[in-house]
N, C-alpha and C. Protein backbone atom coordinates (compact mmCIF):
# COMPACT_ATOMS: atom_id res chain seq x y z
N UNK A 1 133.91 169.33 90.00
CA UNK A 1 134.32 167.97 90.23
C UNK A 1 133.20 167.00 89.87
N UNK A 2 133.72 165.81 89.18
CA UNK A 2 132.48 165.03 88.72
C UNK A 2 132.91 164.26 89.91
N UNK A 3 131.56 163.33 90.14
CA UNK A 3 131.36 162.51 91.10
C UNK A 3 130.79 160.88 90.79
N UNK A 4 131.68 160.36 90.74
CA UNK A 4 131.72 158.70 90.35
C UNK A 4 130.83 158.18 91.11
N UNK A 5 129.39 157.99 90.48
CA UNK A 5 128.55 156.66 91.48
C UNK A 5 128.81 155.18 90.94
N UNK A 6 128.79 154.29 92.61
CA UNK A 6 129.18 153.04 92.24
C UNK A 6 127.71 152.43 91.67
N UNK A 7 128.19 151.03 91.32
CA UNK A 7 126.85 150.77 90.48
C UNK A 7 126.68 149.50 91.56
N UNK A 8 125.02 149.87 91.96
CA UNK A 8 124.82 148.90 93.11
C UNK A 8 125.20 147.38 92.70
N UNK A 9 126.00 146.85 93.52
CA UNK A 9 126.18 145.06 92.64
C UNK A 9 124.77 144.31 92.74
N UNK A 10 124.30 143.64 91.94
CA UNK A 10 123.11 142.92 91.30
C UNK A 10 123.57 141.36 92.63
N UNK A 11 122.44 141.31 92.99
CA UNK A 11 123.09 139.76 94.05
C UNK A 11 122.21 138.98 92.66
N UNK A 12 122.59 137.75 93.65
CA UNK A 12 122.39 136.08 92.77
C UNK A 12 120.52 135.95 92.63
N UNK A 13 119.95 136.16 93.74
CA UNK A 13 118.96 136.06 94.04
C UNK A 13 118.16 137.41 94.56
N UNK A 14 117.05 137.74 93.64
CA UNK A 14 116.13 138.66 93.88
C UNK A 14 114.90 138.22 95.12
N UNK A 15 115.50 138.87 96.15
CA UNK A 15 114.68 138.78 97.50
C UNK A 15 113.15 138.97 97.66
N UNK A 16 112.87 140.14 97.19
CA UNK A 16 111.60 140.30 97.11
C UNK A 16 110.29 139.40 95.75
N UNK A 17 111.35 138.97 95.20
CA UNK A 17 110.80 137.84 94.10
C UNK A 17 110.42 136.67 94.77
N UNK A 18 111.80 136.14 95.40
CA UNK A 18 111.95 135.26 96.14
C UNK A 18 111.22 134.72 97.46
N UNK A 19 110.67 135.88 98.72
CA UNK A 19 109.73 136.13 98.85
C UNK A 19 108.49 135.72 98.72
N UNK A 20 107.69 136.53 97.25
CA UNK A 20 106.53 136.50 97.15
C UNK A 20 106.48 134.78 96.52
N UNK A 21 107.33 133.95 96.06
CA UNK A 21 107.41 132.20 95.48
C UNK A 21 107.42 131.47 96.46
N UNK A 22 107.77 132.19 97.51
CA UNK A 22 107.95 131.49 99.14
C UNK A 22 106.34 131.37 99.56
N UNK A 23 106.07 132.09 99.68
CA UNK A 23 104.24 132.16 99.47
C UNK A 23 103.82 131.82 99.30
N UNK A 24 104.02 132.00 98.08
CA UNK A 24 102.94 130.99 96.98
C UNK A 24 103.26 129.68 97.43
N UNK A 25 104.42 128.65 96.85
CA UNK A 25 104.61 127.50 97.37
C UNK A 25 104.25 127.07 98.63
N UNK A 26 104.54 128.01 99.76
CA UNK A 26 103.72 127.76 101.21
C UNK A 26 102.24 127.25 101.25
N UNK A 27 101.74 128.62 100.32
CA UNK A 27 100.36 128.33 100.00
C UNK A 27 99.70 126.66 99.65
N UNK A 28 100.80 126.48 98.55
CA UNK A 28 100.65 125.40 97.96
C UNK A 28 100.65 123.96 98.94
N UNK A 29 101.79 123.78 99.69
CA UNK A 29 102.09 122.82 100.67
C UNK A 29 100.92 122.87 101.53
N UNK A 30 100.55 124.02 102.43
CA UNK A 30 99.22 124.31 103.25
C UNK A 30 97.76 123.40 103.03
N UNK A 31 97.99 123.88 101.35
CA UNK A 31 96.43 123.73 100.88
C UNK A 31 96.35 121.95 100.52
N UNK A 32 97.55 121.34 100.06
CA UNK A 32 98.09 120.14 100.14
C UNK A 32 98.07 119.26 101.34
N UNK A 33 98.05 120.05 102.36
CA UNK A 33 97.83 119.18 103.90
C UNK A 33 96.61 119.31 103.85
N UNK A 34 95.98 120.93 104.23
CA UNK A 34 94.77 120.77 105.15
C UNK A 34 93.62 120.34 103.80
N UNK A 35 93.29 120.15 102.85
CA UNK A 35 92.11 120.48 102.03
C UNK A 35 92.52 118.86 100.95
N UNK A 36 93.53 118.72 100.86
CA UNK A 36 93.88 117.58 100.07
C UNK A 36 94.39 116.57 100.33
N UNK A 37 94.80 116.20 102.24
CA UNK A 37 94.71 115.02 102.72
C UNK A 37 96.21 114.66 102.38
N UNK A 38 97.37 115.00 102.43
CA UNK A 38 98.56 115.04 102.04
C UNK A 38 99.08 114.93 103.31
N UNK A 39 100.32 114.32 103.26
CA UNK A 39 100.56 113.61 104.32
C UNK A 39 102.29 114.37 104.74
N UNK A 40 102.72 114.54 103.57
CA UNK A 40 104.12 115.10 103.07
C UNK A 40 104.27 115.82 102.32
N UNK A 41 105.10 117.04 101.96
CA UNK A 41 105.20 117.86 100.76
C UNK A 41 105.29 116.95 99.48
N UNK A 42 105.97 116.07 99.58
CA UNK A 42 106.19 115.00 98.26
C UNK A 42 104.81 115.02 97.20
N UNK A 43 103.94 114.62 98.13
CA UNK A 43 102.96 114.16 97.47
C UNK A 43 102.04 115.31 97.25
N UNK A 44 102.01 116.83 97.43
CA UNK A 44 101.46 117.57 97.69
C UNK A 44 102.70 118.04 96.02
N UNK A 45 103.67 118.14 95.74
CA UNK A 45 104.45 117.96 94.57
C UNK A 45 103.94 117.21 93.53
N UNK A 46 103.85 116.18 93.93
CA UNK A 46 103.40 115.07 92.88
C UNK A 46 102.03 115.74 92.01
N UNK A 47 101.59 116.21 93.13
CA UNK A 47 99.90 116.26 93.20
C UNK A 47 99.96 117.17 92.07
N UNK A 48 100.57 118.66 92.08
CA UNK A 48 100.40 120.26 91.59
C UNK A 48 101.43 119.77 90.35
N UNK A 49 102.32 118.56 90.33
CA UNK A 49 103.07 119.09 89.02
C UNK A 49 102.05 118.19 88.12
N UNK A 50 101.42 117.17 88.39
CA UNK A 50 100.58 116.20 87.21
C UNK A 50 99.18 116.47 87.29
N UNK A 51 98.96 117.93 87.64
CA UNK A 51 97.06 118.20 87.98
C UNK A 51 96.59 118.68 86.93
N UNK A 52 95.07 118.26 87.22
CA UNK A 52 94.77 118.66 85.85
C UNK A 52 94.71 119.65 85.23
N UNK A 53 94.36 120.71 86.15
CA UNK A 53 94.71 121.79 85.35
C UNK A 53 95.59 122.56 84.94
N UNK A 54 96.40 122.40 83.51
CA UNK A 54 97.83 122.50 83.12
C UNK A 54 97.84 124.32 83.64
N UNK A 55 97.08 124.85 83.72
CA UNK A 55 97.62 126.62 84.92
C UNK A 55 97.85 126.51 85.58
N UNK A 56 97.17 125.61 86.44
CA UNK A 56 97.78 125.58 88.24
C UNK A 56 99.16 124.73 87.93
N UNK A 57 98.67 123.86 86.95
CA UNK A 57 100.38 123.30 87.42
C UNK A 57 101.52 123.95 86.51
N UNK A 58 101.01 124.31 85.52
CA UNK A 58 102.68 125.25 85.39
C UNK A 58 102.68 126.62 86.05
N UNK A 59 101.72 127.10 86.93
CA UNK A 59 101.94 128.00 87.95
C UNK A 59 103.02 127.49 88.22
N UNK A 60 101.93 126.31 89.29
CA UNK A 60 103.13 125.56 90.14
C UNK A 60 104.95 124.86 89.91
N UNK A 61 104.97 124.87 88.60
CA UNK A 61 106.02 124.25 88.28
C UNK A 61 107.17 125.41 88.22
N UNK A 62 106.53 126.99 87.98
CA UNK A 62 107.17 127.68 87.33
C UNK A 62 107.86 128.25 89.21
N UNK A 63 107.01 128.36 89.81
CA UNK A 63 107.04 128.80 91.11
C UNK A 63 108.19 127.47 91.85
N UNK A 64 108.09 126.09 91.65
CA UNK A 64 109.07 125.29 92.12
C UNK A 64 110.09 125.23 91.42
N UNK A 65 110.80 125.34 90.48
CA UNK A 65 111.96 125.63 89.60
C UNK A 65 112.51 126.50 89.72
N UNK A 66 111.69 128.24 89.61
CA UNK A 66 112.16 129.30 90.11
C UNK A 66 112.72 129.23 91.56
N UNK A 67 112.39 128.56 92.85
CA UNK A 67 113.09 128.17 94.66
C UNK A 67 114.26 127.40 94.17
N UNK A 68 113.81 126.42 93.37
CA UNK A 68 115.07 125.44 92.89
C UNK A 68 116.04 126.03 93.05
N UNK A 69 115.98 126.93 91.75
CA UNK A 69 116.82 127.50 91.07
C UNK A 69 117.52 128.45 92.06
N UNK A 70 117.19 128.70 92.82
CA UNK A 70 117.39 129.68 94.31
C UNK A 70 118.18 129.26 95.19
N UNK A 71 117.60 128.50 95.93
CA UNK A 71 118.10 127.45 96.75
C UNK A 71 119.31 126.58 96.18
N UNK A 72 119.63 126.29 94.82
CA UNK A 72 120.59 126.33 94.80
C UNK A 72 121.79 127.05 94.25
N UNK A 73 121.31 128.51 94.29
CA UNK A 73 122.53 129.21 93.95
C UNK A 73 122.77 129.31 95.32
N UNK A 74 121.93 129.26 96.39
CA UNK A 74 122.55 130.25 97.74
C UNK A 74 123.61 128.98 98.25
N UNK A 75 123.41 127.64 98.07
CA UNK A 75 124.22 126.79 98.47
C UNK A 75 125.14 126.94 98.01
N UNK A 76 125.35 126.57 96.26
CA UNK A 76 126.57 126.71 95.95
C UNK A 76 127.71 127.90 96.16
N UNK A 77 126.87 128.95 96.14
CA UNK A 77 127.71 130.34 96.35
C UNK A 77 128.38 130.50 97.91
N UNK A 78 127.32 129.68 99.32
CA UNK A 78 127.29 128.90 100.40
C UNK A 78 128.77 128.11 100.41
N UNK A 79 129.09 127.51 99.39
CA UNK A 79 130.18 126.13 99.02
C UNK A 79 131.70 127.03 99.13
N UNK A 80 131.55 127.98 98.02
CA UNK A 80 132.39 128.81 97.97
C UNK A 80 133.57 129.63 99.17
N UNK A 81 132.70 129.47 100.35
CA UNK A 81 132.96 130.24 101.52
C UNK A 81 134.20 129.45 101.71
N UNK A 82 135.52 130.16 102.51
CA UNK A 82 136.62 129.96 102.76
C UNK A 82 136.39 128.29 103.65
N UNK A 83 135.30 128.42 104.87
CA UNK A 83 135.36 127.17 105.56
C UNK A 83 134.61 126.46 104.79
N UNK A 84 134.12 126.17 103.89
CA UNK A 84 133.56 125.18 103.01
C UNK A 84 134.20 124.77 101.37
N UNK A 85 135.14 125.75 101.50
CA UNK A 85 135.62 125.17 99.60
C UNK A 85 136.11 123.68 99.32
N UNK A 86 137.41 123.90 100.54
CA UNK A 86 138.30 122.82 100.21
C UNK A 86 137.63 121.12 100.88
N UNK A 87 136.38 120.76 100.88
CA UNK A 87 135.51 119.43 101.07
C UNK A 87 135.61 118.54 100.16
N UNK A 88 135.88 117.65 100.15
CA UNK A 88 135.84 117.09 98.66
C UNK A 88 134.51 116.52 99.03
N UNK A 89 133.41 116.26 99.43
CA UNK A 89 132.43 115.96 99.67
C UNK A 89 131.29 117.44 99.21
N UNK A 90 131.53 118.46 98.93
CA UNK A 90 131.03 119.37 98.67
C UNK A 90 129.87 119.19 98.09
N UNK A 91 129.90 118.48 96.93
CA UNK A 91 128.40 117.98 96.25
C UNK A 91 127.10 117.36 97.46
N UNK A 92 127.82 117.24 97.46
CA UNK A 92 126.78 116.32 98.91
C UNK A 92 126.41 117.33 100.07
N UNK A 93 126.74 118.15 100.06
CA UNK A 93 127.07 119.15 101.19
C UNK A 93 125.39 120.21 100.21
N UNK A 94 126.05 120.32 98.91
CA UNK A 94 125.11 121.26 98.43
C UNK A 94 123.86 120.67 98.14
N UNK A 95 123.79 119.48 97.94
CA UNK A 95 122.51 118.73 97.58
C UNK A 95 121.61 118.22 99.20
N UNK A 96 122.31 118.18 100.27
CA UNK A 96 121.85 118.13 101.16
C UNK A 96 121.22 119.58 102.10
N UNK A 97 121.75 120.83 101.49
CA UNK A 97 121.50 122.05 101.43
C UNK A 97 119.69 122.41 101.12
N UNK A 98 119.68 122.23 99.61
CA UNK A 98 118.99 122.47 98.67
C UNK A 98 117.56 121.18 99.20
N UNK A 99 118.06 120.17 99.59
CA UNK A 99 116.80 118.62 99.96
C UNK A 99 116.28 120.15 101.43
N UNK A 100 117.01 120.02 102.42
CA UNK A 100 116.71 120.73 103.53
C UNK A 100 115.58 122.53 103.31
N UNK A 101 116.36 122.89 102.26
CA UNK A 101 115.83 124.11 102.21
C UNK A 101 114.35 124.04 101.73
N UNK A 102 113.69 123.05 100.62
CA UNK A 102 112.45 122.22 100.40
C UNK A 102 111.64 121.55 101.49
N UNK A 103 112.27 121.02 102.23
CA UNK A 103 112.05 119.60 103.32
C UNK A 103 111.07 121.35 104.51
N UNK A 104 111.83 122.44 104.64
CA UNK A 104 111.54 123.35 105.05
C UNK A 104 111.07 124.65 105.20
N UNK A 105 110.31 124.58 103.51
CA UNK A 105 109.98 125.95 102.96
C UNK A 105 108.85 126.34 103.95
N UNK A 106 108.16 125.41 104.40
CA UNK A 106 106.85 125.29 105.27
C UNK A 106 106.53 126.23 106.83
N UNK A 107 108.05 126.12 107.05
CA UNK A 107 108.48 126.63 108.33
C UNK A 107 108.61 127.99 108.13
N UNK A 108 109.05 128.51 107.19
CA UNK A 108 109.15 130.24 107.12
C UNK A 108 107.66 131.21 106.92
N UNK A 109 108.15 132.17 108.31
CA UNK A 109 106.71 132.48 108.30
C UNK A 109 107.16 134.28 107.97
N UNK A 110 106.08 134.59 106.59
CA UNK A 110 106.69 136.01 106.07
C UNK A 110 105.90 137.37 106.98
N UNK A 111 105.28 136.66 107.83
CA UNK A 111 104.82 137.57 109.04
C UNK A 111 105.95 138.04 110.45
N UNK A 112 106.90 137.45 110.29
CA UNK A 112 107.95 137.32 111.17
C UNK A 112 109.04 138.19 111.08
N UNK A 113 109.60 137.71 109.44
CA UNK A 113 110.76 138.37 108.94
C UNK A 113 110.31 137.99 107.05
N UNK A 114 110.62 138.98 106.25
CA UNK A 114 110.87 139.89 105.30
C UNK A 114 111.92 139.54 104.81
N UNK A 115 112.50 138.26 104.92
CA UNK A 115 114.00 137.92 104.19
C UNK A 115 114.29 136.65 104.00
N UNK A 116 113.33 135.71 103.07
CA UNK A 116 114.28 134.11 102.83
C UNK A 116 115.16 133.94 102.57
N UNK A 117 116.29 135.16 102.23
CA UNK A 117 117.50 134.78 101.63
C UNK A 117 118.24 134.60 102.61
N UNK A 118 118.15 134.81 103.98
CA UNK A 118 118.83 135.16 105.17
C UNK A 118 118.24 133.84 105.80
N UNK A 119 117.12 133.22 105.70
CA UNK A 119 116.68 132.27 106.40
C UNK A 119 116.98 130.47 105.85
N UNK A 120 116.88 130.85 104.62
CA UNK A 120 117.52 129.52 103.80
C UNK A 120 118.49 129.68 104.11
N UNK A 121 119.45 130.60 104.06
CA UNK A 121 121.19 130.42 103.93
C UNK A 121 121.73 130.06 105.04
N UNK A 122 120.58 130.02 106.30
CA UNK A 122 121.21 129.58 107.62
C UNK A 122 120.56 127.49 107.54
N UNK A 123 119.48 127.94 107.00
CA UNK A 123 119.16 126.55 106.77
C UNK A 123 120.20 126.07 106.07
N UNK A 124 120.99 126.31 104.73
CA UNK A 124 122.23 125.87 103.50
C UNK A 124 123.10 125.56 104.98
N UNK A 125 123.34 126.59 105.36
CA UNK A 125 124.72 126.63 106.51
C UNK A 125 124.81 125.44 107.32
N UNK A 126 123.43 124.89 108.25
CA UNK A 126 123.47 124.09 109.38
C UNK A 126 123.41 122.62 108.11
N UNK A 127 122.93 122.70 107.42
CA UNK A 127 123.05 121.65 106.43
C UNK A 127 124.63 120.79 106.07
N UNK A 128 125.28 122.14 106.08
CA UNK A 128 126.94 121.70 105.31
C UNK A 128 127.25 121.50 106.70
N UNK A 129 126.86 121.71 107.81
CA UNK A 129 127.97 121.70 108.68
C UNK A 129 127.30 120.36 109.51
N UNK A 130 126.35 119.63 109.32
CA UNK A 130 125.89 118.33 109.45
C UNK A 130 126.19 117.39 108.67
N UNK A 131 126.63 117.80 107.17
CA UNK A 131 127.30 116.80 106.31
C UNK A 131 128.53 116.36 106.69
N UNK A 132 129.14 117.88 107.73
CA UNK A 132 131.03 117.87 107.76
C UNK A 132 131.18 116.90 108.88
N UNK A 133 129.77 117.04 109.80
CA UNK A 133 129.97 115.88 111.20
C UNK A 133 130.14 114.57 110.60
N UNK A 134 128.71 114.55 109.71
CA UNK A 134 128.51 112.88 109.32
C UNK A 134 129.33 112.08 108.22
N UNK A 135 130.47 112.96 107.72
CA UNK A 135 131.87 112.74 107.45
C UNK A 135 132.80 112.41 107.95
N UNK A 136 132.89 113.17 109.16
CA UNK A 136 134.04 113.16 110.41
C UNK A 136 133.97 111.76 111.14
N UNK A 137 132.41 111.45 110.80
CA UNK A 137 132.28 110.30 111.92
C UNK A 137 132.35 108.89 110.97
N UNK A 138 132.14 108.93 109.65
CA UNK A 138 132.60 107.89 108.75
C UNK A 138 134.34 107.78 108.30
N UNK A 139 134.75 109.17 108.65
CA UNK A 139 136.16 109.09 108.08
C UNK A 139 136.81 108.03 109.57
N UNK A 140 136.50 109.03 111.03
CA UNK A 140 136.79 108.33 112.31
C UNK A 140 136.68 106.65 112.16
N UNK A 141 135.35 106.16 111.54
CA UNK A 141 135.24 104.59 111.46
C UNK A 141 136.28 104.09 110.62
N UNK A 142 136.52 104.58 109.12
CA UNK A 142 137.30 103.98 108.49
C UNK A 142 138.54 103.95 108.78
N UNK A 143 139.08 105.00 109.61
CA UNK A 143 140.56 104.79 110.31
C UNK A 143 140.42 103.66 111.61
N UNK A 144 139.59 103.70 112.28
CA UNK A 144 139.66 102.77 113.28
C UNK A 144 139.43 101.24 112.30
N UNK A 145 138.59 101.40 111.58
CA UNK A 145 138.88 99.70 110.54
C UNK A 145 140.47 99.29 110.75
N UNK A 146 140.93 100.60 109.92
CA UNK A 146 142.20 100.11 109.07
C UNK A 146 143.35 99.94 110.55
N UNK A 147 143.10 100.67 111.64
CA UNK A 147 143.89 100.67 112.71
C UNK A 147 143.47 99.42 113.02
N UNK A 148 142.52 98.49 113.17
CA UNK A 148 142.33 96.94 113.84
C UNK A 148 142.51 96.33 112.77
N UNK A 149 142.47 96.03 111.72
CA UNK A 149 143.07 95.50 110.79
C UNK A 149 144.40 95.07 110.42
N UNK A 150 145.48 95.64 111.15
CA UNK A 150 146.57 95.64 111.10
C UNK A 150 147.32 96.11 109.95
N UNK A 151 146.74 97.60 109.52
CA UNK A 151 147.56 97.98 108.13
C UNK A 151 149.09 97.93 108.11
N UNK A 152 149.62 97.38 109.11
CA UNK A 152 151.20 96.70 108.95
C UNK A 152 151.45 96.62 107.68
N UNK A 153 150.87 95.20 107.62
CA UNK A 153 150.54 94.22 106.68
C UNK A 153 149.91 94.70 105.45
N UNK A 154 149.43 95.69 105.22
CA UNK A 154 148.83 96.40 103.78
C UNK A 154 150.26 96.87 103.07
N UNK A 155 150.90 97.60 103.45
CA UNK A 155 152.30 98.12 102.98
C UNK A 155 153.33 97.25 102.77
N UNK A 156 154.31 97.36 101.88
CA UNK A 156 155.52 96.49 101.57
C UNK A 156 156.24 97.53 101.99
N UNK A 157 157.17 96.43 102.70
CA UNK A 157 158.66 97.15 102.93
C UNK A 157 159.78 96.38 102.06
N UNK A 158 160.43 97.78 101.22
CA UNK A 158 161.43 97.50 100.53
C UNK A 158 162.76 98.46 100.73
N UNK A 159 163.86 97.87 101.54
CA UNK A 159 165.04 98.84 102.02
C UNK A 159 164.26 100.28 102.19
N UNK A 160 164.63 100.71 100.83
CA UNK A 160 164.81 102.13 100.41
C UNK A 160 163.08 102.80 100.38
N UNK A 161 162.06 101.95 100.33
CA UNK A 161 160.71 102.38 100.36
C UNK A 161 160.62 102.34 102.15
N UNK A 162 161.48 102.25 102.75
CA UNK A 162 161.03 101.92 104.14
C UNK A 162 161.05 103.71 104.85
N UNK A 163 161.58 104.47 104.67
CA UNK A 163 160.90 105.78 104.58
C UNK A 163 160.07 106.30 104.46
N UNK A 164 159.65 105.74 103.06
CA UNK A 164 158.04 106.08 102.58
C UNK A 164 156.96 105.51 103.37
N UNK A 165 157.39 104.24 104.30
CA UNK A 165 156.18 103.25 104.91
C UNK A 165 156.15 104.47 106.39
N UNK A 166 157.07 104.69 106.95
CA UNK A 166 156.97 105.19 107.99
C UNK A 166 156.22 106.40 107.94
N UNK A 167 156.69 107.12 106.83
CA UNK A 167 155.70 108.43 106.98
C UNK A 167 154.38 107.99 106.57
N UNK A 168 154.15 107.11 106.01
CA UNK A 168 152.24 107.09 105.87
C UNK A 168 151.68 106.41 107.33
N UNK A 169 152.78 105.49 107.86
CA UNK A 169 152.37 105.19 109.29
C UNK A 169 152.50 106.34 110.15
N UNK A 170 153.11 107.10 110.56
CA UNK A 170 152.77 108.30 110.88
C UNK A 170 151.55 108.94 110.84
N UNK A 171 151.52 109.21 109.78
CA UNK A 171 150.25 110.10 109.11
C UNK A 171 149.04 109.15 109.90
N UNK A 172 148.51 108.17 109.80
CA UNK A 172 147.56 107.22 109.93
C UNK A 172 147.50 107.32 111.66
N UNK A 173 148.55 107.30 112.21
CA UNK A 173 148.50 107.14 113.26
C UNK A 173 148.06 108.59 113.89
N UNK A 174 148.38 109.41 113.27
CA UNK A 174 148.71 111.11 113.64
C UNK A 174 146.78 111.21 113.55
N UNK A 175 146.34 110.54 112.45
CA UNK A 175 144.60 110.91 111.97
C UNK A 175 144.14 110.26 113.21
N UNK A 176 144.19 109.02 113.09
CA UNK A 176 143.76 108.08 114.16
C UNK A 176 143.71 108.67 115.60
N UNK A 177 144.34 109.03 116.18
CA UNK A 177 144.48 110.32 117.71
C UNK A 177 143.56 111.25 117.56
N UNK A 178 143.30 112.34 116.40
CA UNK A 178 142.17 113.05 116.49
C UNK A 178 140.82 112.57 116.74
């Protein structure tokens, strides 16, 4: 009997790559605070991509493009998930992902745990699901506008369109209660 091996599936992101760029960039941010008077990663960025010495900085560039490039596959692939597809805000969801997962490379400590892919993706996660609040709570305002506003008065009633008015008043009213 022959024996069919499966072929391990290849993920998006190489962990142990991923990893050792986590490092390095850490390194980078570190040496940017304590030794170079940096106040923010920004400028500790600024600093390594226009320095003079074009090695360190296309080290550095090659090492921040390569997380980029990381950080945002795990979001988008993140996007994909059954409770996140259907957002129409999604872009925003992933770009606020990817700002967070940067804003926080600083915080992962590879003495702890052995896995950024597991630690960003919870960072991607609490990200989308802070975009979905600060949605909920702009969508909530714009219905309460249109509820004191008197969207009566936005709609025409015509005989036979007077069907159509009721069910969007419905609907409005039905959002408005949640």
């Amino acid at each position: 009997m022959k024996t069919v091996r499966r072929q391990q599936k290849q993920h998006y992101v190489d962990n142990q790559e991923f990893l050792a760029n986590v490092i390095k960039l850490r390194d980078y941010f570190s040496n940017g605070r304590e030794n170079l008077g940096h106040e923010n990663y920004k400028q500790t960025i600024r600093y390594y991509r226009n320095h003079h010495n074009r090695r360190t900085s296309k080290e550095f560039i090659k090492c921040y493009e390569y997380l980029g490039s990381c950080f945002q596959k795990i979001a988008t692939h993140l996007s994909f998930r059954p409770n996140f597809i259907n957002y129409m805000y999604k872009d925003d969801m992933v770009c606020d992902g990817i700002e967070n997962c940067i804003q926080y490379v600083e915080n992962f400590n590879p003495e702890k745990s052995k896995n950024p892919f597991a630690y960003f993706t919870q960072i991607v996660y609490y990200a989308f699901l802070r975009r979905i609040a600060k949605e909920k709570r702009q969508m909530d305002i714009k219905d309460k506008i249109i509820e004191k506003s008197g969207y009566d008065h936005v709609f025409t009633v015509d005989g036979e369109a007077d069907a159509g008015y009721n069910q969007i008043k419905s609907r409005l009213e039905l959002n408005s209660k949640r």
